[in-house]
Protein backbone atom coordinates (compact mmCIF):
# COMPACT_ATOMS: atom_id res chain seq x y z
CA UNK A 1 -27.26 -3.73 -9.87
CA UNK A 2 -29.38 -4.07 -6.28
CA UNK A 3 -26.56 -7.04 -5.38
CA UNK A 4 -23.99 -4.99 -6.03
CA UNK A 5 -25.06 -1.97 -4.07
CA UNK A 6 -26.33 -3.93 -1.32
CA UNK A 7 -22.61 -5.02 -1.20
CA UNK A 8 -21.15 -1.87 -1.76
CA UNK A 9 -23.62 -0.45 1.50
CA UNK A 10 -22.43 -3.61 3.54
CA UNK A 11 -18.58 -2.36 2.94
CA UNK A 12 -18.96 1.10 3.74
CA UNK A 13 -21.05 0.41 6.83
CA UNK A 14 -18.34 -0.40 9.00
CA UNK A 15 -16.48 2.57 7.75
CA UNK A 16 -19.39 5.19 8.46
CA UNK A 17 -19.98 3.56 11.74
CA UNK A 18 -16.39 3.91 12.79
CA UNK A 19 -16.54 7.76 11.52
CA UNK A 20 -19.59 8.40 13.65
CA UNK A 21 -18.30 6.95 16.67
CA UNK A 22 -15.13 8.87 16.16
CA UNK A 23 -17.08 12.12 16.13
CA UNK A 24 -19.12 10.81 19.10
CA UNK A 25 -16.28 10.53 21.38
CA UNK A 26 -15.03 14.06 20.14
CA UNK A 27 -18.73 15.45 21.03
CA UNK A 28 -17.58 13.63 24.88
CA UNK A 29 -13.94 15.08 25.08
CA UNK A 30 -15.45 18.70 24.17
CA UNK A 31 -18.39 18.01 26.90
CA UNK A 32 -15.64 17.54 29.41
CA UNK A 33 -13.12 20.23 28.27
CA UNK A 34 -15.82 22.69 28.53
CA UNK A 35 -16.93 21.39 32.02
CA UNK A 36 -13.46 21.99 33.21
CA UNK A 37 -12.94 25.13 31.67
CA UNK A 38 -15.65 26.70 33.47
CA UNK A 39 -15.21 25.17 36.89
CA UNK A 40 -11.79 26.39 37.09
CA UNK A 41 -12.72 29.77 35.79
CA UNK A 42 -14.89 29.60 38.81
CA UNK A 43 -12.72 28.24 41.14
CA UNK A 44 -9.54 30.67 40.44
CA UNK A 45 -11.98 33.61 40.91
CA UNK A 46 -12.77 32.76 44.80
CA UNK A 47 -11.16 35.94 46.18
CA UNK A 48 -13.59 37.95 43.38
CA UNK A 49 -16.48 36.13 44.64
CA UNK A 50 -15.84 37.09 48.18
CA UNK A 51 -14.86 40.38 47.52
CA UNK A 52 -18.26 40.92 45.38
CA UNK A 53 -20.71 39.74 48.19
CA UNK A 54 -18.80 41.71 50.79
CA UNK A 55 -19.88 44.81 49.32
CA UNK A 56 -23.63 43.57 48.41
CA UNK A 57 -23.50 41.24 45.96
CA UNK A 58 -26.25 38.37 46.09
CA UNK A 59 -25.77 34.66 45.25
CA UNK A 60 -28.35 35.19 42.04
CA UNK A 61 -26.38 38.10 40.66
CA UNK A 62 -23.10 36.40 40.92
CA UNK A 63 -25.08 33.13 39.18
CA UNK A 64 -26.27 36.02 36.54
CA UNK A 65 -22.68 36.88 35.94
CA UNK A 66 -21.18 33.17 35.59
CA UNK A 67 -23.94 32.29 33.20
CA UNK A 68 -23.46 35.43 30.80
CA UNK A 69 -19.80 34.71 31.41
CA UNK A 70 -20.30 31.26 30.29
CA UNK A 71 -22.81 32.44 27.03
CA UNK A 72 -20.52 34.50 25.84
CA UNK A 73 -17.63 31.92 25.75
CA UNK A 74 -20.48 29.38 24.26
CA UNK A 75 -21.05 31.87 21.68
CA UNK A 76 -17.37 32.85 20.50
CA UNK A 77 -16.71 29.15 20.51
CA UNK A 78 -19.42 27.95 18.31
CA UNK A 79 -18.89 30.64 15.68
CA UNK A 80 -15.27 29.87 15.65
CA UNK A 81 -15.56 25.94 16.09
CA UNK A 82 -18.03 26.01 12.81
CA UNK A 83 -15.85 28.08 10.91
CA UNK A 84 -12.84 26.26 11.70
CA UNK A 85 -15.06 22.79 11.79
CA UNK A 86 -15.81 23.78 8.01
CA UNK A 87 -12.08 24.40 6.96
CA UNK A 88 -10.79 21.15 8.60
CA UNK A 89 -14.01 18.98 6.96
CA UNK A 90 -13.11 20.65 3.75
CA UNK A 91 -8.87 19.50 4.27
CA UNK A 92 -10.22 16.06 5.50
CA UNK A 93 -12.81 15.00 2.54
CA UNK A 94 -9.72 14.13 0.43
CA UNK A 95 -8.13 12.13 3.18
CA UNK A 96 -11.64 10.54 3.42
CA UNK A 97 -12.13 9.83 -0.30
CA UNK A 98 -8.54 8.59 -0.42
CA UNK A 99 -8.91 5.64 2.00
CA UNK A 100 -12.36 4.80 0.55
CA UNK A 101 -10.81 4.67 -3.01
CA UNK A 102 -7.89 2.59 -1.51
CA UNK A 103 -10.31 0.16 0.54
CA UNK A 104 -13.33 -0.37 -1.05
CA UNK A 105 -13.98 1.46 -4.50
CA UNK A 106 -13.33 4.97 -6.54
CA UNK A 107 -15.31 7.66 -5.56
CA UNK A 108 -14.35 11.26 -6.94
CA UNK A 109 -15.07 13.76 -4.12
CA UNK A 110 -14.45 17.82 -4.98
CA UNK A 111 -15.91 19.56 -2.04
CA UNK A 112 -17.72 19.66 0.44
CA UNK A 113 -21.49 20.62 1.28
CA UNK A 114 -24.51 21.16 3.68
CA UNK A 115 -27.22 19.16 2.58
CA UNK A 116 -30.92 20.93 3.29
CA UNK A 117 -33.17 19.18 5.32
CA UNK A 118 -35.23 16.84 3.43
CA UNK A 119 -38.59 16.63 5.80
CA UNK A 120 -39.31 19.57 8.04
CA UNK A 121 -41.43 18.00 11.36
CA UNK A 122 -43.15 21.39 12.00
CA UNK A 123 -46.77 21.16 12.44
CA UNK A 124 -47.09 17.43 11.35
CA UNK A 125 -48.60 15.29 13.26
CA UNK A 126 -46.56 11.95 14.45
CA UNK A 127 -48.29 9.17 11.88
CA UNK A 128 -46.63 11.52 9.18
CA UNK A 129 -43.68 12.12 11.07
CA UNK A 130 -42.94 8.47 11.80
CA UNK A 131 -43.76 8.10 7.84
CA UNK A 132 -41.56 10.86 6.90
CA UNK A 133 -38.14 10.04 9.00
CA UNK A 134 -39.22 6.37 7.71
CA UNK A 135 -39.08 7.38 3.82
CA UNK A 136 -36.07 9.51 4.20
CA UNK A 137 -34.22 6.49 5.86
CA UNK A 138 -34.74 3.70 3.62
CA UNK A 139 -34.59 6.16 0.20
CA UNK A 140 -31.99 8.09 0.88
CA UNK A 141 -32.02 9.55 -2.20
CA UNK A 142 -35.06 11.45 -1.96
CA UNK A 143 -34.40 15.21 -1.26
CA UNK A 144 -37.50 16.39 -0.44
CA UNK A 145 -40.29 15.40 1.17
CA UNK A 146 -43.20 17.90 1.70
CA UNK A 147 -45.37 18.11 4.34
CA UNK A 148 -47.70 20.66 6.29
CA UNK A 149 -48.75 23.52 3.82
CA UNK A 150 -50.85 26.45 5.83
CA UNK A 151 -53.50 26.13 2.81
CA UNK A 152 -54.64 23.68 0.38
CA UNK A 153 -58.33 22.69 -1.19
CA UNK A 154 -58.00 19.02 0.95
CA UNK A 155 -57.58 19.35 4.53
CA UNK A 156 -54.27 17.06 4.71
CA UNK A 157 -51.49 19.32 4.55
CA UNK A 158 -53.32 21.59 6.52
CA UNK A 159 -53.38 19.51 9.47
CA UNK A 160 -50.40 17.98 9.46
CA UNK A 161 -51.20 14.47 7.93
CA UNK A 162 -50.12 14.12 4.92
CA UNK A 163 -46.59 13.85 2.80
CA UNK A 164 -46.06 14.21 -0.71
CA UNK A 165 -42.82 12.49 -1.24
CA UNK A 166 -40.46 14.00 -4.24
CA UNK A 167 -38.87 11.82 -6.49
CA UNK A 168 -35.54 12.77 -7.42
CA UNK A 169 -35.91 12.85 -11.34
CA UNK A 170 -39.37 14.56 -10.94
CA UNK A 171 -41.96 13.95 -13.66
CA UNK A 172 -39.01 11.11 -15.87
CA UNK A 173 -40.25 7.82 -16.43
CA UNK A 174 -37.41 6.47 -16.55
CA UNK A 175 -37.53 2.83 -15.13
CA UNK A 176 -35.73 4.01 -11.83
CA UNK A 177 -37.78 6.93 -11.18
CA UNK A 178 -41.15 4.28 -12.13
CA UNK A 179 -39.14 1.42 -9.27
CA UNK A 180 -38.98 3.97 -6.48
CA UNK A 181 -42.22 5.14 -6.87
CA UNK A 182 -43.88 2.40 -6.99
CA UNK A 183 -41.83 0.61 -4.66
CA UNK A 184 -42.81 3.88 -1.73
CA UNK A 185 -46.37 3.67 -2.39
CA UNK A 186 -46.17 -0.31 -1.87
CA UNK A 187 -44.74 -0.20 1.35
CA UNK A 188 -46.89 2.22 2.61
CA UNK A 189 -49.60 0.35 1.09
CA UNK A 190 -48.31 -2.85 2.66
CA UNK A 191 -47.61 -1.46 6.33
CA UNK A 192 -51.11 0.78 6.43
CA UNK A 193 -51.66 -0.52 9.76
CA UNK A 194 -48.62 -0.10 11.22
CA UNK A 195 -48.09 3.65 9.92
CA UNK A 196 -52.29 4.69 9.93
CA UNK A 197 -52.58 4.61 6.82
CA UNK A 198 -55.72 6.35 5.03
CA UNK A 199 -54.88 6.39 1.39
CA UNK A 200 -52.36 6.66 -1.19
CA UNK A 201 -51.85 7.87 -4.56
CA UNK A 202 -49.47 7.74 -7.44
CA UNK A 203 -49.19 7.69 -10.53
CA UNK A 204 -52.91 9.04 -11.01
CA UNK A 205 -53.88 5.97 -9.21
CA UNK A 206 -55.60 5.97 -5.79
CA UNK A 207 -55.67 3.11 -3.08
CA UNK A 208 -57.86 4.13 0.11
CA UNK A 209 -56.97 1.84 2.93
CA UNK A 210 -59.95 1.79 4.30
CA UNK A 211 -62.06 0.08 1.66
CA UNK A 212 -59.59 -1.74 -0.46
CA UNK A 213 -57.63 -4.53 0.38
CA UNK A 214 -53.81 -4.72 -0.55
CA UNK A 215 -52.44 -4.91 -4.47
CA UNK A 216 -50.36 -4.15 -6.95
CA UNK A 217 -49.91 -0.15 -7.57
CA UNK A 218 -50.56 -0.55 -11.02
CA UNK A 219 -54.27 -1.98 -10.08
CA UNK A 220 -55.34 0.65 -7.59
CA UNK A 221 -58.45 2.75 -8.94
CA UNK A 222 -57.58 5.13 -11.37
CA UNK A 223 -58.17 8.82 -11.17
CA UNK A 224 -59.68 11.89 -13.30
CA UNK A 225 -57.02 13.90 -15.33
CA UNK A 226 -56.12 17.16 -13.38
CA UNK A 227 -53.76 18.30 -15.95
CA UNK A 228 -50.15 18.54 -14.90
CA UNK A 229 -47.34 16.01 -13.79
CA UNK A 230 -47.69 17.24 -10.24
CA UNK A 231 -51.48 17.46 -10.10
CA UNK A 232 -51.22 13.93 -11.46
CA UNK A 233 -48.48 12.80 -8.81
CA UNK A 234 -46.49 11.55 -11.60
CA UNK A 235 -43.24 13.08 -9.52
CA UNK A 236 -44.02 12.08 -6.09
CA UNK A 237 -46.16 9.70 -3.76
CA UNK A 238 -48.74 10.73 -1.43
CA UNK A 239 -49.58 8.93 1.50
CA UNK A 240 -52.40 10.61 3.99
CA UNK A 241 -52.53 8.98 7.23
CA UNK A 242 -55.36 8.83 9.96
CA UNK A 243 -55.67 12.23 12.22
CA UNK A 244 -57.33 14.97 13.05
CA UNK A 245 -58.00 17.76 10.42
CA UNK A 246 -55.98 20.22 13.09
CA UNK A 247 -52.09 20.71 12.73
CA UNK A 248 -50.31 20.21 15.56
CA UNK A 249 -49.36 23.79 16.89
CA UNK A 250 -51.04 25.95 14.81
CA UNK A 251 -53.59 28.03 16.28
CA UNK A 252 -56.82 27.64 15.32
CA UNK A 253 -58.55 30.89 13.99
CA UNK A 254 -61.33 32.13 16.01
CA UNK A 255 -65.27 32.21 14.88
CA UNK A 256 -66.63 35.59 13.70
CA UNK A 257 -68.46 36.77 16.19
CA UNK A 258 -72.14 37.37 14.79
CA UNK A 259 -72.82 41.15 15.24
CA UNK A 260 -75.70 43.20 16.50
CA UNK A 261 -76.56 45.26 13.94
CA UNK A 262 -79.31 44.43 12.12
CA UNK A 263 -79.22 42.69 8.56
CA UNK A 264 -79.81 45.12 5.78
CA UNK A 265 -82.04 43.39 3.52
């Protein structure tokens, strides 16, 4: 089953590069058709322009006036272009689907949707971020991927260092669900260094980089019983890296200030 979709990847690589650049050079042609559009709604206006500044009108209020001009184009065109972007993706996912089932193999495509983000950045600091975008690439069948949390009895959600990463079947044991797992929490475990590493834990089993030297997930130290799948992390990995227990752009709550009254004891 990994040959085959190894080989199946390998076929539709080509193909999803080819799509991207196509959508790429679009991105450029639109770049340049709005670059033109502006300068010769600039250009045609001269008389305008000199009219304007004859009767008081400064070079910053005529700037003002281009670049509201130009937002409010900017603005009508991107509600229109992702209305109209969604109506033509939605016509072209059967013309897609079509030439993958004639090229490569059947795939049974209905409609089309807007995925959610998987790993929101906000607040984490980069060892987790590098981890994160890391995860997301090489499983890309994870859907979420947790991160900073504004409260929690451990400091590393808090601060931006740590990710719990969801498995897709959640608390199953089925022997795919068990792979992934295990197979996350092994490459983090294996490539501590690279991604500062502090400790992991899964499957109510615990391996802290810092004392323990490299080994099978199933022989990492086991843990207390806390109760649920989740509090077990029987449904997802953890992985805290090396940081500061501060979150990246979150301000820090001030001291009390002691007061001058006197203590009433």
């Amino acid at each position: 089953a990994s040959r085959r979709s190894q080989t199946l990847a390998g076929m539709t690589r080509a193909f999803d590069i080819n799509l991207r650049a196509l959508g790429f050079l679009a991105l450029l042609v639109g770049v340049f058709l709005v670059y033109n559009t502006m300068t010769f709604a600039v250009v045609q206006r001269r008389p305008l322009w000199g009219t304007l500044r004859s009767i008081g009108a400064t070079r910053g209020e005529l700037f003002r006036l281009v670049c509201a001009e130009a937002l409010a184009i900017g603005a009508l065109g991107t509600a229109l272009g992702l209305g109209l972007g969604m109506l033509l993706a939605q016509a072209l996912v059967k013309l897609v689907t079509q030439t993958i089932n004639d090229l490569y193999y059947v795939v049974s495509v209905r409609e089309l949707s807007l995925e959610p983000e998987v790993f929101a950045e906000a607040h984490m600091q980069v060892p987790a971020i590098i981890g994160g975008r890391c995860a997301a690439t090489l499983w890309p069948a994870l859907q979420v991927i947790g991160g900073w949390r504004p409260s929690d009895p451990y400091p590393d959600h808090p601060s931006g260092r740590a990710l719990d990463i969801m498995l897709p079947e959640g608390c199953a044991t089925t022997p795919t669900n068990l792979a992934m797992g295990t197979s996350i929490a092994e490459f983090f475990m294996k490539n501590h260094t690279k991604f500062k590493v502090q400790y992991i834990i899964w499957q109510q089993r615990i391996w802290n980089a810092e004392v323990e030297t490299p080994k099978p997930a199933s022989e990492w130290r086991g843990m207390s019983n806390r109760g649920s799948c989740t509090a077990n992390h029987q449904d997802h990995v953890h992985v805290s890296f090396i940081g500061p227990n501060v979150a990246p752009d979150v301000p820090v709550a001030p001291a009390p200030e002691p007061s001058d009254e006197p203590s009433k004891n």
